[in-house]
Protein backbone atom coordinates (compact mmCIF):
# COMPACT_ATOMS: atom_id res chain seq x y z
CA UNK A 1 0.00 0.00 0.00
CA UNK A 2 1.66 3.31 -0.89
CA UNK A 3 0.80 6.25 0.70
CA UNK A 4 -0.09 9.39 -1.24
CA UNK A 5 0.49 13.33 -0.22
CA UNK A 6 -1.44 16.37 -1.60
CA UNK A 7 1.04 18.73 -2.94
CA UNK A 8 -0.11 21.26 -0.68
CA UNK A 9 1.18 17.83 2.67
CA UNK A 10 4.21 17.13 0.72
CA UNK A 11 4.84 21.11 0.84
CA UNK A 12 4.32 21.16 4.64
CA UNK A 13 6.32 18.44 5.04
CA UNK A 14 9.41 19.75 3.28
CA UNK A 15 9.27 22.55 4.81
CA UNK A 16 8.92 20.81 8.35
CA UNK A 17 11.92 19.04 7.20
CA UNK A 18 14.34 21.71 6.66
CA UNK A 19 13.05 23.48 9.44
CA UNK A 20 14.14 20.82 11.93
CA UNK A 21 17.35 20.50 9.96
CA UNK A 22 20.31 21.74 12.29
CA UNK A 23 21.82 24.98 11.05
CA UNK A 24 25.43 24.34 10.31
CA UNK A 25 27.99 26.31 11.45
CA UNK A 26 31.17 27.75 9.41
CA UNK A 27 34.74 26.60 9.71
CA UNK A 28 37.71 28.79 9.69
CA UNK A 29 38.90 26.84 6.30
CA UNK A 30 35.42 28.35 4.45
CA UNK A 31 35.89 31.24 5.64
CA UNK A 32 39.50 31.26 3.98
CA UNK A 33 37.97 30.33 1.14
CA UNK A 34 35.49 32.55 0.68
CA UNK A 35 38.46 35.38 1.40
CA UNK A 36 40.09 33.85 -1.69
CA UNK A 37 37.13 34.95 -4.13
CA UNK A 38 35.85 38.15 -2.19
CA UNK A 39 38.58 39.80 -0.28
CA UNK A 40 38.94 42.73 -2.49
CA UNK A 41 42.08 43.36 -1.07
CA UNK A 42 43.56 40.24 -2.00
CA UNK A 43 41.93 40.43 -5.74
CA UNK A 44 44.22 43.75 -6.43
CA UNK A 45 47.47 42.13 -4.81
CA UNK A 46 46.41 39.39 -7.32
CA UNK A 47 46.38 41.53 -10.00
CA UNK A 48 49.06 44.10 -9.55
CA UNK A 49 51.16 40.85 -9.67
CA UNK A 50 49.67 39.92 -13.06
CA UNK A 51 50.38 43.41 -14.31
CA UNK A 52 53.86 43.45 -12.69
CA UNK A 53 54.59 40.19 -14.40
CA UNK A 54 54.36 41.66 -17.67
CA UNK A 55 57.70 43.44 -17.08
CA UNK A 56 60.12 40.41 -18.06
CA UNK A 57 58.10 40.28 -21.82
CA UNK A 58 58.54 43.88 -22.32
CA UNK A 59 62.45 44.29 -21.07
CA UNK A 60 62.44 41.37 -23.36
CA UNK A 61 61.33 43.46 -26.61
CA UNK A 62 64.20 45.81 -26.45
CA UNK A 63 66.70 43.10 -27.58
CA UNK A 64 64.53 41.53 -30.42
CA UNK A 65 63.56 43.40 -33.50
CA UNK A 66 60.75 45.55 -34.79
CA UNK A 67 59.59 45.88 -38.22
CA UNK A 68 57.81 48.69 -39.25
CA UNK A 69 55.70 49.12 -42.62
CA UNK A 70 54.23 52.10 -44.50
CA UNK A 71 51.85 51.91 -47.41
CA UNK A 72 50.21 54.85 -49.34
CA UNK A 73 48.52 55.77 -52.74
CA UNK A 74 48.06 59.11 -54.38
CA UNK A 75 45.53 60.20 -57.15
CA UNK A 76 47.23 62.79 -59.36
CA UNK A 77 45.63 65.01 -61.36
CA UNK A 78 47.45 67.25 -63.69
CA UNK A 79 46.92 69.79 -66.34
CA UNK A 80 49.69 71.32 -68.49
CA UNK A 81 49.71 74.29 -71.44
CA UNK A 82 52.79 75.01 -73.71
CA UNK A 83 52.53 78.40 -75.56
CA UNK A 84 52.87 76.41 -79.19
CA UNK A 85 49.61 74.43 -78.29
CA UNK A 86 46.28 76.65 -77.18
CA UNK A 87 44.96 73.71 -75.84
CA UNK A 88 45.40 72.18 -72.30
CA UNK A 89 46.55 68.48 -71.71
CA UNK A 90 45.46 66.74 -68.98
CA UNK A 91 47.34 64.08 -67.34
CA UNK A 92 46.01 61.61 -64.42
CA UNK A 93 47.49 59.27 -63.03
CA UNK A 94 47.94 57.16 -59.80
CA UNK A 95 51.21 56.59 -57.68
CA UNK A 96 51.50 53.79 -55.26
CA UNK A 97 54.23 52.81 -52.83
CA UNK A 98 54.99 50.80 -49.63
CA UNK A 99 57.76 50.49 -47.77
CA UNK A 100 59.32 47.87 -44.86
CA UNK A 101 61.95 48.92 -42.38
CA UNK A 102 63.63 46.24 -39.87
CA UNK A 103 66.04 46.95 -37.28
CA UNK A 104 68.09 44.22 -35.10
CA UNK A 105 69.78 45.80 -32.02
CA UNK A 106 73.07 44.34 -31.96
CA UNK A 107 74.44 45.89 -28.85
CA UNK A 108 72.33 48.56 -26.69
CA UNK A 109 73.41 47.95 -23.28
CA UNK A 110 70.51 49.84 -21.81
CA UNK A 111 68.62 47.09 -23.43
CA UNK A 112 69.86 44.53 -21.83
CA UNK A 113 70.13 46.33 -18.49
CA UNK A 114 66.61 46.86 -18.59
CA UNK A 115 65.66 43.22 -19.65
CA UNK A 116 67.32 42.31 -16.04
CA UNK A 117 65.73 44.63 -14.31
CA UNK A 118 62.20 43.08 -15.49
CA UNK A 119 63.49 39.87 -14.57
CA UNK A 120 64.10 41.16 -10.97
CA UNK A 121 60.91 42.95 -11.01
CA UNK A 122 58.95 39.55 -11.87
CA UNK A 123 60.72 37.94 -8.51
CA UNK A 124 60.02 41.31 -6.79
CA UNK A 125 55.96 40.93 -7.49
CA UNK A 126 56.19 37.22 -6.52
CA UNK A 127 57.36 38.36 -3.05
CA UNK A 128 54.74 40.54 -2.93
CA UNK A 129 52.11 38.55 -3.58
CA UNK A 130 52.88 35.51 -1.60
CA UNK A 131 53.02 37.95 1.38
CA UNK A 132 49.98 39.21 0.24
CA UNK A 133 48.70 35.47 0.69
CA UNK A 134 50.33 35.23 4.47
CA UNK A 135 48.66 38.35 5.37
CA UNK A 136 45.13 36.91 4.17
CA UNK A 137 45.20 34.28 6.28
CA UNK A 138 46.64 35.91 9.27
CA UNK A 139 43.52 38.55 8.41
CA UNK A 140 41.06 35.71 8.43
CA UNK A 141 42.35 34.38 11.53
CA UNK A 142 42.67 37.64 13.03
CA UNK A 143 38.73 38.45 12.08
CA UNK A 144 37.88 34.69 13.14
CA UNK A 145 39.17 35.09 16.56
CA UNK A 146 38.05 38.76 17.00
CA UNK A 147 34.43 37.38 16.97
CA UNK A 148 34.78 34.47 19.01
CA UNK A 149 36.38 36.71 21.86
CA UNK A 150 34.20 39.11 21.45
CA UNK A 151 31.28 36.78 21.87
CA UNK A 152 33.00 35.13 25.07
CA UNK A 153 33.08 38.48 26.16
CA UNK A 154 29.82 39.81 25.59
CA UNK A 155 29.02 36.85 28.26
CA UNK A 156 31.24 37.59 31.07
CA UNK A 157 29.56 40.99 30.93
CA UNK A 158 26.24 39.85 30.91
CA UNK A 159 26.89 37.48 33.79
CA UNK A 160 28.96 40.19 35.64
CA UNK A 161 25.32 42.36 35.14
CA UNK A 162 22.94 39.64 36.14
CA UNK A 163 25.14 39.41 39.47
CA UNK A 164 25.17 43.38 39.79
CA UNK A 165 21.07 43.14 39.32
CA UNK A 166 20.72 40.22 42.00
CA UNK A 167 23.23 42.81 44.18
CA UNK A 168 21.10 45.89 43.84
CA UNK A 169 17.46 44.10 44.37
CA UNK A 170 19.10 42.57 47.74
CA UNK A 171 20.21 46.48 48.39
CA UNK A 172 16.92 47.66 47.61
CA UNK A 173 15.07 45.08 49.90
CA UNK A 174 17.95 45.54 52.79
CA UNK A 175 16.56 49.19 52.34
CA UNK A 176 12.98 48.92 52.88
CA UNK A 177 13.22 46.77 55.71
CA UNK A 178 15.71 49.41 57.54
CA UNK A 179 18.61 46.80 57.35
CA UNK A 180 20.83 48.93 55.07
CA UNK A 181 21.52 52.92 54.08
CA UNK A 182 20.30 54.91 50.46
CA UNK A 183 23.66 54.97 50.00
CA UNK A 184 24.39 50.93 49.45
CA UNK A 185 21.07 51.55 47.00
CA UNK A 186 22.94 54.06 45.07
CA UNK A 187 25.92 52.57 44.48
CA UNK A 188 24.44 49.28 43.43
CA UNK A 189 22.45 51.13 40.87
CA UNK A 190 25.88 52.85 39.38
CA UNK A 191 27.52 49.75 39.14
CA UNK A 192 24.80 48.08 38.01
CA UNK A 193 24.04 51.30 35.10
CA UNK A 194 27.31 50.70 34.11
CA UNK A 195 27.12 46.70 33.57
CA UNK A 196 24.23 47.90 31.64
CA UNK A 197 26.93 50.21 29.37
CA UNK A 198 29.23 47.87 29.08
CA UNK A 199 26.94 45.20 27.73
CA UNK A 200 25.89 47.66 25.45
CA UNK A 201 29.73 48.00 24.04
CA UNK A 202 29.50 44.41 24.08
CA UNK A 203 26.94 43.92 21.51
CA UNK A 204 28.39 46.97 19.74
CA UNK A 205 31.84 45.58 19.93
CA UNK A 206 30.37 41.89 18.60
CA UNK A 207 28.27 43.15 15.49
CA UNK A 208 31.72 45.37 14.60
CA UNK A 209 33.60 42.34 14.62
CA UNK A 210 30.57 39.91 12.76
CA UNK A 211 30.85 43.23 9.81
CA UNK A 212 34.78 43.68 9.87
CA UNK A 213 35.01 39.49 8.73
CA UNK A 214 31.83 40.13 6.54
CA UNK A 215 34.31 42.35 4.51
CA UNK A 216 37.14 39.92 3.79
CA UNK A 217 34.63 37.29 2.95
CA UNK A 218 31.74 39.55 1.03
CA UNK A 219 28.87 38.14 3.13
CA UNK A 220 27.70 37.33 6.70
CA UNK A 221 29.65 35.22 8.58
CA UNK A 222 26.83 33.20 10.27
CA UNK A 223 27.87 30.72 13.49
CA UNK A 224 31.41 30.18 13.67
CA UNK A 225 32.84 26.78 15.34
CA UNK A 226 34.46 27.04 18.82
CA UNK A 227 37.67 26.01 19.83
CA UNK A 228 37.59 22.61 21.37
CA UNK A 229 37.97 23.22 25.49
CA UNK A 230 40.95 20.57 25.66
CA UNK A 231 42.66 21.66 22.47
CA UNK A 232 46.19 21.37 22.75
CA UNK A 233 48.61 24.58 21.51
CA UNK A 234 51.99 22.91 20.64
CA UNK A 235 55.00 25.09 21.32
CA UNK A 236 57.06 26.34 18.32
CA UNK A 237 59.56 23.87 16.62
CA UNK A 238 62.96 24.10 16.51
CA UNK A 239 62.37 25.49 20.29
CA UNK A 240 64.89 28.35 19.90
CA UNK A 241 64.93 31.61 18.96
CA UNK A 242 67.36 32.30 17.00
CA UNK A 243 66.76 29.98 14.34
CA UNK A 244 63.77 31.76 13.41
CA UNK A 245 65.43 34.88 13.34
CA UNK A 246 68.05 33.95 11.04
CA UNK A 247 65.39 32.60 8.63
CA UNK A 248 63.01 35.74 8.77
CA UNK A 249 66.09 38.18 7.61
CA UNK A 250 66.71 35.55 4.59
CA UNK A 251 63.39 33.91 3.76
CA UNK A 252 60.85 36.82 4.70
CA UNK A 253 58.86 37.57 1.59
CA UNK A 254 59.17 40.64 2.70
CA UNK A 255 62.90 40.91 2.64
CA UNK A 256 62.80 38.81 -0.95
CA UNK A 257 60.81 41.81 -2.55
CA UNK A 258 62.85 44.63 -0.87
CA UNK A 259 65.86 42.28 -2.08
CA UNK A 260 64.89 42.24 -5.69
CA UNK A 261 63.95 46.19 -5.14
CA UNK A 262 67.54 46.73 -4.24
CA UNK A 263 68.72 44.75 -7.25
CA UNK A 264 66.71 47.10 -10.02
CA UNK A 265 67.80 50.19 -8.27
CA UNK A 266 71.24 49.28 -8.62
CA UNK A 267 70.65 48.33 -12.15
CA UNK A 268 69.28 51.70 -12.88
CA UNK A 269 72.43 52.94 -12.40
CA UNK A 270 74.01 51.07 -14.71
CA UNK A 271 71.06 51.16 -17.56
CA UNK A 272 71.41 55.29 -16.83
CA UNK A 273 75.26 55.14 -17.38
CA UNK A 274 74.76 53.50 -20.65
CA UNK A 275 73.59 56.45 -22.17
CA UNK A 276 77.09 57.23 -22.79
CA UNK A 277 77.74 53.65 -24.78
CA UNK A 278 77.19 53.99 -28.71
CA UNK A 279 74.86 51.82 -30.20
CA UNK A 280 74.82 49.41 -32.90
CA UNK A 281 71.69 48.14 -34.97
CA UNK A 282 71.19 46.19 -38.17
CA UNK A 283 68.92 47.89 -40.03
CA UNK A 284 67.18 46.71 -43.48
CA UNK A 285 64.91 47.89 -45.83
CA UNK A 286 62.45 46.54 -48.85
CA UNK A 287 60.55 49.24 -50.85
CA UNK A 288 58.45 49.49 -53.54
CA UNK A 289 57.03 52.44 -56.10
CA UNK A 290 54.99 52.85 -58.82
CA UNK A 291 54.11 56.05 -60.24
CA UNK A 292 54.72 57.76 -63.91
CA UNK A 293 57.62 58.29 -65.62
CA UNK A 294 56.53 61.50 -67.40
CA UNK A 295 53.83 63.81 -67.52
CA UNK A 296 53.21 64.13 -70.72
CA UNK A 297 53.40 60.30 -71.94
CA UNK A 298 51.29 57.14 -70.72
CA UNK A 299 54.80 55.29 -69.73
CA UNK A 300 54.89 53.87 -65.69
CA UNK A 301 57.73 53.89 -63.48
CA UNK A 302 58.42 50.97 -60.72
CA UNK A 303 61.27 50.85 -58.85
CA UNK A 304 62.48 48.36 -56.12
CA UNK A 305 64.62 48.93 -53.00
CA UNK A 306 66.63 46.57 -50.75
CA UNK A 307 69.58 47.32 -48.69
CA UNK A 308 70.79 46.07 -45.30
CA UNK A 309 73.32 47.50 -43.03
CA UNK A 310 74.89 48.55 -39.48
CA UNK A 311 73.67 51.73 -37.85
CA UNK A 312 76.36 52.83 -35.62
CA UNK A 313 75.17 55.88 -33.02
CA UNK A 314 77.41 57.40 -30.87
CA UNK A 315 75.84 60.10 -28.42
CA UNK A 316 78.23 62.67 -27.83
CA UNK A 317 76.70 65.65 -25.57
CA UNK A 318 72.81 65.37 -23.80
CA UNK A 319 73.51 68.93 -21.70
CA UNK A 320 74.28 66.40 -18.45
CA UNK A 321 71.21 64.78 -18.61
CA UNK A 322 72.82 61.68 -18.51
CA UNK A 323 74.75 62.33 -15.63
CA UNK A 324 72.19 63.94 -13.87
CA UNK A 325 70.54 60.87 -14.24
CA UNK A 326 73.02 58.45 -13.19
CA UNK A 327 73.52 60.44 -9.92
CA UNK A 328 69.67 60.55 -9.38
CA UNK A 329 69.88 56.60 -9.81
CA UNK A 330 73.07 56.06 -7.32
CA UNK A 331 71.29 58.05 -4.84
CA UNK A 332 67.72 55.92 -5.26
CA UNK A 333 70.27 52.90 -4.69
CA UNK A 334 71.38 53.35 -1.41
CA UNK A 335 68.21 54.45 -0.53
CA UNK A 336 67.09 50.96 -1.68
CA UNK A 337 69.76 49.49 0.19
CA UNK A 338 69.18 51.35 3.50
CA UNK A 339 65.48 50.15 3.29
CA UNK A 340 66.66 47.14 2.68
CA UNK A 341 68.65 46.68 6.05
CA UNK A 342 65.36 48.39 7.99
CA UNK A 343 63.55 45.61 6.06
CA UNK A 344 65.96 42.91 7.60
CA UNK A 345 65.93 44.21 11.02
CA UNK A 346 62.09 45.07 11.28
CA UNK A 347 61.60 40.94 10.06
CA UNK A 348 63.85 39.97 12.73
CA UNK A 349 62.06 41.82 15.75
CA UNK A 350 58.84 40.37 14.23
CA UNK A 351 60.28 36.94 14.64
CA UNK A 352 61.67 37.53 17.99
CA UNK A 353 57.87 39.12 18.82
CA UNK A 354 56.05 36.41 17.07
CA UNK A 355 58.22 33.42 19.29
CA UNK A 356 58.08 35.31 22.55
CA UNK A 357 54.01 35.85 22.07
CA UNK A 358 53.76 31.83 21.37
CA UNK A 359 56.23 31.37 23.83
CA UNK A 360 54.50 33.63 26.68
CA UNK A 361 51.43 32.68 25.36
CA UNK A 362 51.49 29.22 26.13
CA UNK A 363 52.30 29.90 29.83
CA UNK A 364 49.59 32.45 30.00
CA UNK A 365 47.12 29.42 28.72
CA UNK A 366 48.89 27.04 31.61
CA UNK A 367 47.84 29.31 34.32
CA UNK A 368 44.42 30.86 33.24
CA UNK A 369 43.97 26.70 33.19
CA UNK A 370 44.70 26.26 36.39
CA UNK A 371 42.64 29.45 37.56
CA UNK A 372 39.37 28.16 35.49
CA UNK A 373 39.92 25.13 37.51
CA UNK A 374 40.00 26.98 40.89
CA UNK A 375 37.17 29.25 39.70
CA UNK A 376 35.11 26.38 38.81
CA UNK A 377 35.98 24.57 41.98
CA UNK A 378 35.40 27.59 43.80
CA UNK A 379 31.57 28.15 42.06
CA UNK A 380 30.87 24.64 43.13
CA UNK A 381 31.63 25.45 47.43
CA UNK A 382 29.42 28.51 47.02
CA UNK A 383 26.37 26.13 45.19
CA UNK A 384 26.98 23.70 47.98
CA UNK A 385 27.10 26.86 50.49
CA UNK A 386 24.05 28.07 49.31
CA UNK A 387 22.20 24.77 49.47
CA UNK A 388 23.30 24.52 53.17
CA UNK A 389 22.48 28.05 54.28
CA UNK A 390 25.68 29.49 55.01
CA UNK A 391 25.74 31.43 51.35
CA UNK A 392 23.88 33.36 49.56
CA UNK A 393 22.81 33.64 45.81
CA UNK A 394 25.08 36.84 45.35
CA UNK A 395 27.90 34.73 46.39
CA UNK A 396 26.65 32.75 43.44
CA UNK A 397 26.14 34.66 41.03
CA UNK A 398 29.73 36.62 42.15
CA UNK A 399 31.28 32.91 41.47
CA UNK A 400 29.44 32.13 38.05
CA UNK A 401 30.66 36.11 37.14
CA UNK A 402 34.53 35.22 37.83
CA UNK A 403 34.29 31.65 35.96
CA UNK A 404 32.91 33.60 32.91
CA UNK A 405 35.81 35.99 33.34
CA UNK A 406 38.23 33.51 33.27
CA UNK A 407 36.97 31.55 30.60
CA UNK A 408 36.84 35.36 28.66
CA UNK A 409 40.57 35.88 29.43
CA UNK A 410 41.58 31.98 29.01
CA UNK A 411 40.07 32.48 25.12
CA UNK A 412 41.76 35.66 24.85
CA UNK A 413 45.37 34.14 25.17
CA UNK A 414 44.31 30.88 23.03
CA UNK A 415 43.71 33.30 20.28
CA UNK A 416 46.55 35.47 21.08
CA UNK A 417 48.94 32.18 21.10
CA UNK A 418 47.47 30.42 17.79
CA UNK A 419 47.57 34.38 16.12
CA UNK A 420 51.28 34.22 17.75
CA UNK A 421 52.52 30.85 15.70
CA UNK A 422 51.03 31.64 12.45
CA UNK A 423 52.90 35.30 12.33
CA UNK A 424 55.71 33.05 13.01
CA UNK A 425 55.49 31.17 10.26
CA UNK A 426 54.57 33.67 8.17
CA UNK A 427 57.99 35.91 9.52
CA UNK A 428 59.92 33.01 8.01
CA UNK A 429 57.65 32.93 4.67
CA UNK A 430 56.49 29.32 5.41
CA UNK A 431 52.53 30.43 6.08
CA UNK A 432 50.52 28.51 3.92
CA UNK A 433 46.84 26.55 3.69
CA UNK A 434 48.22 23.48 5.79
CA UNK A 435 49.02 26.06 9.10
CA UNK A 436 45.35 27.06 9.01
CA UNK A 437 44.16 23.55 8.31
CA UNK A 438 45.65 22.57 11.43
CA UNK A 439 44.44 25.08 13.73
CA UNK A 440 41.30 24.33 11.93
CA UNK A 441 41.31 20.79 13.45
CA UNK A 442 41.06 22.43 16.79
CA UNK A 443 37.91 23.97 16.46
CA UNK A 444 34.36 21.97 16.52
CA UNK A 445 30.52 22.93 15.78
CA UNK A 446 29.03 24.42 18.66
């Protein structure tokens, strides 16, 4: 026997379907990937690297040659007297021609310079853009946990305000039956107007955060997973500082682009020195024209060109342009060079930072442990007081306050740590998908 529905049931029953489905919640991998296609910022490092790689190609032209054609056709019309003939003579006629000009550069050292300095360019935009892919994912991240906290921490103040509200109705009560002054009134309502405040900041602070990841990933963030309770933060590998220095002043992407940087303005110096180097070309040419040989009789004229040769140019005086130039280019160069040091030096106090904060970090998450622990001990002696007699429900609610705190601050330096080791990784240049996959793996559905 099958059973039949009326389109209007089966409707009803869909839809009672995916209303009791379970909304999922988002992963920080899809939100990565949604940064990949909508982070506007990352589209233009994307394609100021396409652009940039177009300078290898073009340095490239200057050494092969160009060929260069002209074509044209001219309608002639003449008239002619002679003082022996009263009548005019006219004479039309049509004259064609085209012409083809190649020219080989055989040695133009500015040419060449230049083709080098696209080359470095090209490595220069590579740099750029894989650091433009570290700093999307630290971005993510960064957005990912700025939401998380600031939801923990939009519950620690509500807690802390629920305990401030159970505070000022016992002050208010203690009041009316003579057992306290206006005063302990009063200043329960102040603290308790400015729990109210500060949950209001709260929910400020949480939709700000919700709207600064909407931007990377061009649409609402929804429920984000949670990071697992017992997830374990593994300290940095090789344990030492140093080693991570010495690989952020060499291996920084950052340091690679300011490298290549360095490299084209010291080439600029040498393609702006060439101007004083003669140049030498093969040039070659194939013509063709047709036009009359006379104006009087019907005859045609058509000639053919050829000729190849060496062009030999030798520039003698420019008013010291050249050497204006050349000393504008030295200068750029060690101002290339001294940002290259800073570059070095600024990587190597962000490893140092990056390894202390992982470092630090870690402890920080060892001892807000323990204090959850004694918080959470400490909340269940005041139930058990309270059940007995000998506390009351502010001591409670003062208890259930400082485990929300904790938790608060505990997530606060879990974010801070796992932030910590991927700037590490990407201060050496080795941030990539796998890093975030892993702290992915820590996180869970709520």
């Amino acid at each position: 026997m099958r059973l039949k529905l009326s389109p209007s049931r089966s409707s009803l029953l869909l839809a009672a379907l995916f209303s009791a489905a379970p909304a999922f919640s988002t992963d920080l991998m899809q939100v990565y990937r949604d940064a990949l296609t909508n982070d506007q910022q990352y589209m233009a490092a994307r394609a100021t690297a396409d652009a940039l790689r177009e300078k290898e190609p073009q340095g490239l032209s200057g050494l092969l040659p160009t060929i260069s054609g002209t074509a044209n056709t001219t309608w002639n019309e003449n008239k002619y007297s002679a003082s022996n003939q009263p009548q005019k003579i006219n004479r039309d006629f049509n004259t064609n021609a085209y012409n083809v000009n190649l020219t080989q550069p055989l040695f133009r050292w500015q040419n060449i310079v230049q083709y080098s300095q696209g080359k470095l360019q090209v490595v220069q935009a590579e740099a750029n853009f894989a650091q433009a892919s570290q700093d999307l994912i630290l971005r993510v991240a960064q957005a990912y946990f700025d939401v998380l906290y600031a939801e923990e921490n939009l519950k620690a103040v509500r807690a802390n305000k629920q305990s401030i509200a159970q505070q000022l109705e016992q002050a208010k009560k203690n009041f009316e039956v003579g057992t306290a002054t206006i005063t302990d009134s009063q200043e329960a309502q102040s603290r308790f107007d400015l729990a109210s405040a500060q949950e209001i900041a709260a929910e400020n602070d949480l939709e700000v955060k919700r709207f600064a990841l909407s931007v990377i990933i061009g649409k609402h963030p929804g429920e984000l997973n949670r990071l697992k309770p017992q997830a374990e933060l593994k300290p940095p590998q090789p344990a030492s500082m140093d080693p991570w220095v010495d690989a952020a002043e060499k291996d920084s992407f950052v340091v690679q682009a300011q490298q290549a940087a360095a490299e084209v303005a010291a080439k600029e110096v040498e393609r702006n020195r060439a101007g004083h180097y003669p140049t030498l070309d093969v040039v070659a040419n194939y013509g063709k024209n047709n036009s009359a040989l006379s104006f009087l009789g019907n005859d045609s004229l058509e000639t053919t060109a050829r000729n190849i040769g060496l062009q030999l140019n030798i520039p003698l005086f420019q008013g010291g342009y050249v050497n204006s130039k050349t000393r504008e280019a030295a200068a750029n160069r060690s101002a290339a060079q001294a940002a290259l040091e800073n570059t070095k030096r600024t990587a190597a106090l962000n490893a140092r930072q990056s390894y202390l904060g992982v470092v630090n970090g870690l402890a920080q998450v060892r001892a807000l442990n323990a204090a959850l622990i004694s918080s959470t001990s400490a909340l269940e002696s005041n139930k058990l007081g309270y059940e007995v007699g000998v506390r009351i429900n502010i001591d409670v609610l003062n208890a259930e306050n400082q485990v929300y705190i904790t938790k608060r601050d505990l997530a606060r330096a879990r974010f801070d740590t796992l932030l910590s080791q991927l700037r590490l990784k990407a201060a050496v240049g080795s941030l990539g998908e796998a890093d975030l996959e892993q702290i992915n793996s820590l996180f869970e559905a709520p």
